[in-house]
PDB file of N, CA and C in Angstrom:
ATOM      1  N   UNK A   1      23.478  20.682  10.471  1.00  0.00           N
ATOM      2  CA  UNK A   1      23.506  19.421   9.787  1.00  0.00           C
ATOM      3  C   UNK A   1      22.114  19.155   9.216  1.00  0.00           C
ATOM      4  N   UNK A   2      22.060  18.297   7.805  1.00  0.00           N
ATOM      5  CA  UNK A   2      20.744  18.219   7.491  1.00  0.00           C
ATOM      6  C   UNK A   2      20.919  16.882   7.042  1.00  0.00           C
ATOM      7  N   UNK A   3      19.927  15.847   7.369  1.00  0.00           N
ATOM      8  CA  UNK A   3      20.007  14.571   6.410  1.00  0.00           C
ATOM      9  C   UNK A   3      19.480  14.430   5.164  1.00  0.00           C
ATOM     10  N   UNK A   4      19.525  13.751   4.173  1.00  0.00           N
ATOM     11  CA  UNK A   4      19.156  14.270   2.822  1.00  0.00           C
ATOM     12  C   UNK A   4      18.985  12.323   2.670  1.00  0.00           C
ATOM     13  N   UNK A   5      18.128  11.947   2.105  1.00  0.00           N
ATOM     14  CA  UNK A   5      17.613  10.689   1.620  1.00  0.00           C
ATOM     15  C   UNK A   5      16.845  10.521   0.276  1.00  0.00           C
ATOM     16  N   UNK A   6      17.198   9.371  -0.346  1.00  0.00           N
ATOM     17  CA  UNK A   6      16.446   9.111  -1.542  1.00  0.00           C
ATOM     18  C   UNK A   6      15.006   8.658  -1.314  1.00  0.00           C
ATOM     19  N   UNK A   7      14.323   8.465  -2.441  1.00  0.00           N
ATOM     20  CA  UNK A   7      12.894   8.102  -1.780  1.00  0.00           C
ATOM     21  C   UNK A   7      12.802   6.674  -1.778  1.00  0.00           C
ATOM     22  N   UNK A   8      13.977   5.736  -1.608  1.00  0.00           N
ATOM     23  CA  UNK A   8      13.397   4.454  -1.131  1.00  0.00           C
ATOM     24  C   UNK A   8      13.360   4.344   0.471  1.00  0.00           C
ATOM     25  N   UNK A   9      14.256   5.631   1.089  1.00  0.00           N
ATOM     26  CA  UNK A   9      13.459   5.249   2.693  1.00  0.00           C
ATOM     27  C   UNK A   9      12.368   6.482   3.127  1.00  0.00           C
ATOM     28  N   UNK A  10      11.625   5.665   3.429  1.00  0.00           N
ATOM     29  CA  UNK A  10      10.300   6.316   3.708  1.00  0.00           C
ATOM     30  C   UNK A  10      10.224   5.422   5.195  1.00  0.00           C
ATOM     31  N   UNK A  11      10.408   6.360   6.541  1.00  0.00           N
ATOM     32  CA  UNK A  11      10.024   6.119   7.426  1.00  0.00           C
ATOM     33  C   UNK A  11       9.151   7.638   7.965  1.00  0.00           C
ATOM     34  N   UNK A  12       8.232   7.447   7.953  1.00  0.00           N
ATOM     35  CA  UNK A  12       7.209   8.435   8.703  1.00  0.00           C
ATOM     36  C   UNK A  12       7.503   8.888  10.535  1.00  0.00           C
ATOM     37  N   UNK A  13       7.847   7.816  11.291  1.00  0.00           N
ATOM     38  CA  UNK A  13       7.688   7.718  12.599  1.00  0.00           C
ATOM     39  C   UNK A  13       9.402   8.338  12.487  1.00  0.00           C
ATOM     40  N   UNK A  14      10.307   8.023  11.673  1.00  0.00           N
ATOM     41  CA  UNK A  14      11.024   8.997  11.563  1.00  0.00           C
ATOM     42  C   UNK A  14      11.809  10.633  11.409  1.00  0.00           C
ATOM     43  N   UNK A  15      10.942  10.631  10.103  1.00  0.00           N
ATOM     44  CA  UNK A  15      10.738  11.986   9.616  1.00  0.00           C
ATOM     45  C   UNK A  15       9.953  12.780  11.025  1.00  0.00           C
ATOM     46  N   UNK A  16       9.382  12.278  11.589  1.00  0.00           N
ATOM     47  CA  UNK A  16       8.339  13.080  12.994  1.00  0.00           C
ATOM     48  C   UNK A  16       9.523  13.300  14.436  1.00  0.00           C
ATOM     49  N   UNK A  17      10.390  12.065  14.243  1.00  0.00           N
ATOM     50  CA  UNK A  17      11.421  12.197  15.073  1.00  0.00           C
ATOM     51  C   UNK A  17      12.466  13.250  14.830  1.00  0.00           C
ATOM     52  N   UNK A  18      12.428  13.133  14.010  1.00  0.00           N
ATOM     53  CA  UNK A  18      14.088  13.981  13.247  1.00  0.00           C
ATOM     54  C   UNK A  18      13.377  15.564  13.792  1.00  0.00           C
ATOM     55  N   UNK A  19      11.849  15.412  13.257  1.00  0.00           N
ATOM     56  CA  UNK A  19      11.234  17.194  13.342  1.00  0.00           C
ATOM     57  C   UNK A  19      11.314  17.219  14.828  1.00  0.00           C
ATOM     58  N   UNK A  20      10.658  16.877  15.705  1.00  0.00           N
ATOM     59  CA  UNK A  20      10.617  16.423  16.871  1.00  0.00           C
ATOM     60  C   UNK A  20      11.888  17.076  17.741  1.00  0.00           C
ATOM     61  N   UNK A  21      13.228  16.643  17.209  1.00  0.00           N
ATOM     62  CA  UNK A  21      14.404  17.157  17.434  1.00  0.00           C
ATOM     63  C   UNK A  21      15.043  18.142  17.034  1.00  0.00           C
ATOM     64  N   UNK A  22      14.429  18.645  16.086  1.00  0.00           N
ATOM     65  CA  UNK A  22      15.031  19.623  15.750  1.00  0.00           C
ATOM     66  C   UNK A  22      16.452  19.233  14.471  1.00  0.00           C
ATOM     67  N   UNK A  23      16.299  17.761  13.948  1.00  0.00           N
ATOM     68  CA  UNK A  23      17.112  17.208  13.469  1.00  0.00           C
ATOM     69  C   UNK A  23      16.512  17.960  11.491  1.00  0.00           C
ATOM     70  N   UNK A  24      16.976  18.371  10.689  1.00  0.00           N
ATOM     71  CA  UNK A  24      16.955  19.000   9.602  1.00  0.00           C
ATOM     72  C   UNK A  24      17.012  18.176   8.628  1.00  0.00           C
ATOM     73  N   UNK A  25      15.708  17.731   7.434  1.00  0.00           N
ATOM     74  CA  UNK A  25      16.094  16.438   6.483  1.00  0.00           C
ATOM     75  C   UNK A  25      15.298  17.114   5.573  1.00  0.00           C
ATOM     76  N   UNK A  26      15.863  16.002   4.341  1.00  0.00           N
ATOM     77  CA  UNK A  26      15.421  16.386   3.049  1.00  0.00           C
ATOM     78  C   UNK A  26      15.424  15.039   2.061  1.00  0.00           C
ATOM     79  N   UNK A  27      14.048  14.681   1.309  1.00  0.00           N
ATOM     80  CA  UNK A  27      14.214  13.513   0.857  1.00  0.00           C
ATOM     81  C   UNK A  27      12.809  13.624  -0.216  1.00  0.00           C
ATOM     82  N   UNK A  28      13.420  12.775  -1.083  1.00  0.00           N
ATOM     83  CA  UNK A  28      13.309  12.661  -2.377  1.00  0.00           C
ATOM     84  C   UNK A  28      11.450  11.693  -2.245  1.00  0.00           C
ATOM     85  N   UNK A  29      10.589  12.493  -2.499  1.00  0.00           N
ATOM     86  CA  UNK A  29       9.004  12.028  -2.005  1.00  0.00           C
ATOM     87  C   UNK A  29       8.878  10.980  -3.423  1.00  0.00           C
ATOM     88  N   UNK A  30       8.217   9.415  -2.982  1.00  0.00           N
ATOM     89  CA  UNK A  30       8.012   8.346  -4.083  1.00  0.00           C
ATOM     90  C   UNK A  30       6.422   8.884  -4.910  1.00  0.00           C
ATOM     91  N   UNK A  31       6.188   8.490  -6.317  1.00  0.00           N
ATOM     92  CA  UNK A  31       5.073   9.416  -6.884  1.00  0.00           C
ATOM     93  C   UNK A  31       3.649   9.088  -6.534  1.00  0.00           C
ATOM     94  N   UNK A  32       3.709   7.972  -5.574  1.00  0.00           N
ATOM     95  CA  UNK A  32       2.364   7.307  -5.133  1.00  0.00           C
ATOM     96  C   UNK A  32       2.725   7.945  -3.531  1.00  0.00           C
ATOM     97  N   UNK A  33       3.571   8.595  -3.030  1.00  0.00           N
ATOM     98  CA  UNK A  33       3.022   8.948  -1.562  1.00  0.00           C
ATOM     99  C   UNK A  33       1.687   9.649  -1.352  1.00  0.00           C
ATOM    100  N   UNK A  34       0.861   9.899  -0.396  1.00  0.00           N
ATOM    101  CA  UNK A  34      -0.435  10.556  -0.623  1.00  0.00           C
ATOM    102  C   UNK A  34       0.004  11.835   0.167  1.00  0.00           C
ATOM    103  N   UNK A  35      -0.564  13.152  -0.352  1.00  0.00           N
ATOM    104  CA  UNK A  35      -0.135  14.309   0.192  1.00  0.00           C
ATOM    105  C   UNK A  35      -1.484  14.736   0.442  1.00  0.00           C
ATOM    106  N   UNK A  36      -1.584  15.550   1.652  1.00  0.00           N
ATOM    107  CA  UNK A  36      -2.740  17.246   2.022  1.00  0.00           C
ATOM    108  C   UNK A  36      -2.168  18.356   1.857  1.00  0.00           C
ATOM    109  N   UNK A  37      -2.340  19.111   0.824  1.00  0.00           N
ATOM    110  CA  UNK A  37      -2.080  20.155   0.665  1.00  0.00           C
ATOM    111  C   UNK A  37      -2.652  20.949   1.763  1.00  0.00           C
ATOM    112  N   UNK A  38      -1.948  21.977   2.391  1.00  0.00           N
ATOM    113  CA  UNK A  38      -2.314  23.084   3.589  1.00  0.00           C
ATOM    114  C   UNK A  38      -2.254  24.308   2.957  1.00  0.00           C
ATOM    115  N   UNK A  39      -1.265  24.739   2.691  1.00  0.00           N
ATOM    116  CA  UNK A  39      -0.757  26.190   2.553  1.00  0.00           C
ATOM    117  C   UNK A  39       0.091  26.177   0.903  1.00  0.00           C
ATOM    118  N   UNK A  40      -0.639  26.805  -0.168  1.00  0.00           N
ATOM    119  CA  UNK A  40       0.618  26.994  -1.455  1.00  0.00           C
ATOM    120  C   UNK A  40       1.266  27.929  -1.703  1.00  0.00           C
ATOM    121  N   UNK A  41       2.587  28.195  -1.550  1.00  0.00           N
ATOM    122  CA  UNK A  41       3.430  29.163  -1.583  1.00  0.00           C
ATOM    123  C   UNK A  41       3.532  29.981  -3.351  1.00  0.00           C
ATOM    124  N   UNK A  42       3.159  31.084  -3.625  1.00  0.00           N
ATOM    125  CA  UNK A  42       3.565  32.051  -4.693  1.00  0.00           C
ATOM    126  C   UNK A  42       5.023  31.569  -5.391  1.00  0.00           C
ATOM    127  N   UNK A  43       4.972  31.175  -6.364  1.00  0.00           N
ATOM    128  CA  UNK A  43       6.494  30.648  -7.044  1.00  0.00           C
ATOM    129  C   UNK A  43       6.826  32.008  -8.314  1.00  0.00           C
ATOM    130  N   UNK A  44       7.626  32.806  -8.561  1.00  0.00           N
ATOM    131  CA  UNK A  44       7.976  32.957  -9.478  1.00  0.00           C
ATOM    132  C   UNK A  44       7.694  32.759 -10.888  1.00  0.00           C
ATOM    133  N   UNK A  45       6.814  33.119 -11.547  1.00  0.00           N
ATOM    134  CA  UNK A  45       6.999  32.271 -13.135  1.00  0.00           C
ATOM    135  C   UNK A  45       8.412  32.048 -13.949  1.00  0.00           C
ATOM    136  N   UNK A  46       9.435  32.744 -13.333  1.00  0.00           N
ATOM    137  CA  UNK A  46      10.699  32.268 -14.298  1.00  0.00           C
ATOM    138  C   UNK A  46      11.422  31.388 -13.172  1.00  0.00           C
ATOM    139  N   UNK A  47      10.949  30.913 -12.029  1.00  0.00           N
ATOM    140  CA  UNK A  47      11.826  30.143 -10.887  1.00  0.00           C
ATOM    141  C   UNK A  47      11.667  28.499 -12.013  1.00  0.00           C
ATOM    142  N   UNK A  48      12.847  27.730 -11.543  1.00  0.00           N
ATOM    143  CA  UNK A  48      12.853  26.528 -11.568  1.00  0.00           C
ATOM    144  C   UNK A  48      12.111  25.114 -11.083  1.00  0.00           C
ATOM    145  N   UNK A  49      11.430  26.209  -9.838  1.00  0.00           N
ATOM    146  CA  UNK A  49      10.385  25.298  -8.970  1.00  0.00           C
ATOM    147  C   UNK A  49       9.066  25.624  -9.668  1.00  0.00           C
ATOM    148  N   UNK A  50       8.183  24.585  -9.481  1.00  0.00           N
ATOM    149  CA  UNK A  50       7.096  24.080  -9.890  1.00  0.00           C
ATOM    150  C   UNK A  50       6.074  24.444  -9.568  1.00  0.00           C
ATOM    151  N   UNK A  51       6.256  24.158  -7.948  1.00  0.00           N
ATOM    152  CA  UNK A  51       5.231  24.358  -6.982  1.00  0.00           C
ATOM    153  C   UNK A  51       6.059  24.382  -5.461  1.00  0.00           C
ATOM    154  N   UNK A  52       5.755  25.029  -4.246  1.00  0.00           N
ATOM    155  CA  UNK A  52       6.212  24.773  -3.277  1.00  0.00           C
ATOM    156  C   UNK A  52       5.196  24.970  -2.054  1.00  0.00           C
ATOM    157  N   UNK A  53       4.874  24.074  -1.042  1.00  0.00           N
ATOM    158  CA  UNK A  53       3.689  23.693  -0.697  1.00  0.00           C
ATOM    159  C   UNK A  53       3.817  23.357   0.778  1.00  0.00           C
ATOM    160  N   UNK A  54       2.871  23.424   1.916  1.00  0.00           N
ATOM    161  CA  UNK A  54       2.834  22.934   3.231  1.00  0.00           C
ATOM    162  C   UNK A  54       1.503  22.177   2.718  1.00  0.00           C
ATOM    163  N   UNK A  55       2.518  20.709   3.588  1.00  0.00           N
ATOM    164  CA  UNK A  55       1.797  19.326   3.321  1.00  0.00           C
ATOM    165  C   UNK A  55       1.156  18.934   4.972  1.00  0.00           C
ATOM    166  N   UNK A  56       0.518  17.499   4.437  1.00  0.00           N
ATOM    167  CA  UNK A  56       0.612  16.841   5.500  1.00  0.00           C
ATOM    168  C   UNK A  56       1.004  15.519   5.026  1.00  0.00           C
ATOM    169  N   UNK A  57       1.540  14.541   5.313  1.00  0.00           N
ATOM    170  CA  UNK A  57       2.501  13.531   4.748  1.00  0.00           C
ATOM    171  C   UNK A  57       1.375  12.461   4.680  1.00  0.00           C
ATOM    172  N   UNK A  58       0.707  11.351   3.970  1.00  0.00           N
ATOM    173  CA  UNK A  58       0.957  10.142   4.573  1.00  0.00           C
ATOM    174  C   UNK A  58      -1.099   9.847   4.580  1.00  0.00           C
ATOM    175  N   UNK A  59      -1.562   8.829   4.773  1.00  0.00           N
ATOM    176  CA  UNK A  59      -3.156   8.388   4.992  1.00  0.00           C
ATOM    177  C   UNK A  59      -3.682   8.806   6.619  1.00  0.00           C
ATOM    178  N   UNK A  60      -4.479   8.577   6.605  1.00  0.00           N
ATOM    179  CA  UNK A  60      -4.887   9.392   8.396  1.00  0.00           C
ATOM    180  C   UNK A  60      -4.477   7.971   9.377  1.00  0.00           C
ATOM    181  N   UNK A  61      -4.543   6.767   8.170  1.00  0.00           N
ATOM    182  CA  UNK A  61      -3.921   5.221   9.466  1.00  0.00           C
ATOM    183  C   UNK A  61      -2.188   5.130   9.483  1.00  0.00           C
ATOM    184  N   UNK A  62      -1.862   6.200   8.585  1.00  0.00           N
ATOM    185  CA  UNK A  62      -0.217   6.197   8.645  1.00  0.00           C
ATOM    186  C   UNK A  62       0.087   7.238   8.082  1.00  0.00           C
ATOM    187  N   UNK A  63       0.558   8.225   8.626  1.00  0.00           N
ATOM    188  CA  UNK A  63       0.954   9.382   8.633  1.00  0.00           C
ATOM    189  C   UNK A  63       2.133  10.253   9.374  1.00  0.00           C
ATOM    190  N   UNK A  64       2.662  11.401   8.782  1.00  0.00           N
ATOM    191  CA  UNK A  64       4.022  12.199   9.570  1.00  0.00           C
ATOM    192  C   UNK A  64       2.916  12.498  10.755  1.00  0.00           C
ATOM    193  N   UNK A  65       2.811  12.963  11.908  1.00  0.00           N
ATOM    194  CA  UNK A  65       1.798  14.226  12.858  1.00  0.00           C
ATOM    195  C   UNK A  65       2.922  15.469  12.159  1.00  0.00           C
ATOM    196  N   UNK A  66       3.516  15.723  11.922  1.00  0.00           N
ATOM    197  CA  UNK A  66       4.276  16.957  12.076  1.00  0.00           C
ATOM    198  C   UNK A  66       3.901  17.362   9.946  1.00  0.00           C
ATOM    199  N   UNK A  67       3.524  18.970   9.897  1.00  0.00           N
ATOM    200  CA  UNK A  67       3.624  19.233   8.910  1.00  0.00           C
ATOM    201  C   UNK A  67       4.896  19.378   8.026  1.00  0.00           C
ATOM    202  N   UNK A  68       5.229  19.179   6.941  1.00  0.00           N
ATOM    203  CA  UNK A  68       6.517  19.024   5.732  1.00  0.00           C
ATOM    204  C   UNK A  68       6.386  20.251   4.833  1.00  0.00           C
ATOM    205  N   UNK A  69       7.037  20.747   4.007  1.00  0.00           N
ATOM    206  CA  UNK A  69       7.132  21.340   2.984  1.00  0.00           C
ATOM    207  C   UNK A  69       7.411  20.505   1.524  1.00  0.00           C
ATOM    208  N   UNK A  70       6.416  20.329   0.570  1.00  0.00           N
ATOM    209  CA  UNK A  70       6.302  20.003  -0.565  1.00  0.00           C
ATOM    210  C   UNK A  70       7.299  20.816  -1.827  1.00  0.00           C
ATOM    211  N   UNK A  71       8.251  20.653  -2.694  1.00  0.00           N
ATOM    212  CA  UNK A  71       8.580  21.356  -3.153  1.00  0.00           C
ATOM    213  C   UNK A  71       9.032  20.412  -4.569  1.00  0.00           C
ATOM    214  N   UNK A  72       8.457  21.096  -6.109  1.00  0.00           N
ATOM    215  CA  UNK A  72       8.592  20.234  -6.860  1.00  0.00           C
ATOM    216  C   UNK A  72       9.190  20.683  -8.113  1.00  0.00           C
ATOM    217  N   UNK A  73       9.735  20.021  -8.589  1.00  0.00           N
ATOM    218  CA  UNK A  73      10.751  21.072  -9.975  1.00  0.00           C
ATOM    219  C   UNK A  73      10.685  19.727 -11.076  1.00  0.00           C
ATOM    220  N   UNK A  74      11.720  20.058 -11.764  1.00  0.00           N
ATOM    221  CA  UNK A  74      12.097  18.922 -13.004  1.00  0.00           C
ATOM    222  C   UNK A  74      13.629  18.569 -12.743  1.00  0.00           C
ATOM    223  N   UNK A  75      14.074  17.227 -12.947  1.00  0.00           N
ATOM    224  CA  UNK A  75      15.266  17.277 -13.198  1.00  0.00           C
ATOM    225  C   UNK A  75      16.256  17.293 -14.557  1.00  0.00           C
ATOM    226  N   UNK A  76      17.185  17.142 -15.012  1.00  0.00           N
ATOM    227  CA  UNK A  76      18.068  17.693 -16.016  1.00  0.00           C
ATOM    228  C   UNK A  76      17.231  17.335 -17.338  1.00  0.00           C
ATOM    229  N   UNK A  77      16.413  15.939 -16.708  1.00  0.00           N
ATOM    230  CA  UNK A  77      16.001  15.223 -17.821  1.00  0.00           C
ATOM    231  C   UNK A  77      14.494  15.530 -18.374  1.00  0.00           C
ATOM    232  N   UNK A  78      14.086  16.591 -17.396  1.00  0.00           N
ATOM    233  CA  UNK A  78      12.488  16.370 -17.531  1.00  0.00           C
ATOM    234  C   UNK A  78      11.831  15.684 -16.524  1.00  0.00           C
ATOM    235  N   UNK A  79      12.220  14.756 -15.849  1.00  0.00           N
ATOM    236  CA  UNK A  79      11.171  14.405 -15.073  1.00  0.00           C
ATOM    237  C   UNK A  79      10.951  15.211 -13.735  1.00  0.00           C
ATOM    238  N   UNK A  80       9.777  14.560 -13.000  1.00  0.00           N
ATOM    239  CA  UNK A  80       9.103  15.405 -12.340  1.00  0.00           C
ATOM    240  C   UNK A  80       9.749  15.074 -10.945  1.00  0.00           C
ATOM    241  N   UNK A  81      10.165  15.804  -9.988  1.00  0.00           N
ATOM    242  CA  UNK A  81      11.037  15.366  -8.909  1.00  0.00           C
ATOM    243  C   UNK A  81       9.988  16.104  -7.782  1.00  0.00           C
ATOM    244  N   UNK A  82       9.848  15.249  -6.671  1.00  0.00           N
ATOM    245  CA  UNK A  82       8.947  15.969  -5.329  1.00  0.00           C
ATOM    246  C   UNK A  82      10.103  15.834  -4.183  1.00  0.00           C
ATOM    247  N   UNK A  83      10.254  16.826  -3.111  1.00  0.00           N
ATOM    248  CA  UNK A  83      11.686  16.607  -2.549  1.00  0.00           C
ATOM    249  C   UNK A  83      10.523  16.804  -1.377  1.00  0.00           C
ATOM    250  N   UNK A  84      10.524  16.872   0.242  1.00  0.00           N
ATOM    251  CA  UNK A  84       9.970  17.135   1.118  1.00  0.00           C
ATOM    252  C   UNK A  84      10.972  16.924   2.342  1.00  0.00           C
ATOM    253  N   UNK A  85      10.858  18.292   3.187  1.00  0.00           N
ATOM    254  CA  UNK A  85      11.436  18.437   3.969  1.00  0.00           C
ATOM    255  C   UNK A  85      10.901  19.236   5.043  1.00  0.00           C
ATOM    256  N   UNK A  86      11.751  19.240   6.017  1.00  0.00           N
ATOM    257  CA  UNK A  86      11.343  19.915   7.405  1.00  0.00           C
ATOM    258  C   UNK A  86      12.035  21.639   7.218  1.00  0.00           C
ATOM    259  N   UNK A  87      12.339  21.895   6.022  1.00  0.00           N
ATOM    260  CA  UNK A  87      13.020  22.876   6.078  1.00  0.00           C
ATOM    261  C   UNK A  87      12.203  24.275   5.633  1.00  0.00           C
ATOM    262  N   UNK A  88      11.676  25.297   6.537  1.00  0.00           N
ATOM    263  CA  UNK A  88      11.065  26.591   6.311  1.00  0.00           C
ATOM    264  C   UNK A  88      11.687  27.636   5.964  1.00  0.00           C
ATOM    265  N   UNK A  89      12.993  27.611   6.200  1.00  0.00           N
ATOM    266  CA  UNK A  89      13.682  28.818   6.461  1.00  0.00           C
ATOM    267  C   UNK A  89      14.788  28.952   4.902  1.00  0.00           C
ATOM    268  N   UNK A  90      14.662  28.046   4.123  1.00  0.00           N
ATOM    269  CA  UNK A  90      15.462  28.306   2.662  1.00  0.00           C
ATOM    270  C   UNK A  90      14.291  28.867   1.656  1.00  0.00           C
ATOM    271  N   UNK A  91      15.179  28.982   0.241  1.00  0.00           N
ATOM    272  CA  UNK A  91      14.158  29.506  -0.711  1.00  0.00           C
ATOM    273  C   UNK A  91      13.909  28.149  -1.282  1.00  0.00           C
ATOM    274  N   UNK A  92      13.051  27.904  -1.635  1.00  0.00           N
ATOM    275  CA  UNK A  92      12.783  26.811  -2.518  1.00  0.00           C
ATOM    276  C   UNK A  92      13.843  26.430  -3.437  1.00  0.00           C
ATOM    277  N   UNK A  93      14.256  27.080  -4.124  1.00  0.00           N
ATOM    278  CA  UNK A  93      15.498  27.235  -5.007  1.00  0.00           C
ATOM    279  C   UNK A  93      16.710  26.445  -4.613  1.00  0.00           C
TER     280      UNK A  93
END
């Protein structure tokens, strides 16, 4: 099972729970969240993805503790979409 959310809920103490458990989510990152880039993953030049990235979520007074995966493409329309999840084990794609 994986939960999948838009980016109007943004709970942090959540997202740490869900990882915490072993609970699997995926949600749509708002364009003012603040990110730490850790680790940038090699993308394809003909892939659809943008960029795909190990983050750290959030300001050091409010923050995930648990690291995320950053992953960013376009949607149908052009715009710029950031998705972030607990998920390591798919392709970005």
């Amino acid at each position: 099972m994986m939960y999948v959310f838009d980016r109007g809920y943004v709970d942090y103490e959540k997202f740490d729970e869900y990882t915490d458990q072993g609970i699997f989510f995926a949600s749509r990152l708002k364009d003012n969240a603040e990110t730490r880039h850790l680790f940038t993953f090699k993308v394809p030049p003909e892939s659809s993805v943008l960029s795909d990235s190990i983050i750290l979520l959030g300001t050091p007074q409010k923050r995930v503790d648990n690291v995320l995966r950053l992953i960013e493409t376009h949607d149908s329309k052009g715009n710029r979409i950031r998705v972030i999840t607990n998920r390591f084990d798919l392709e970005a794609e």
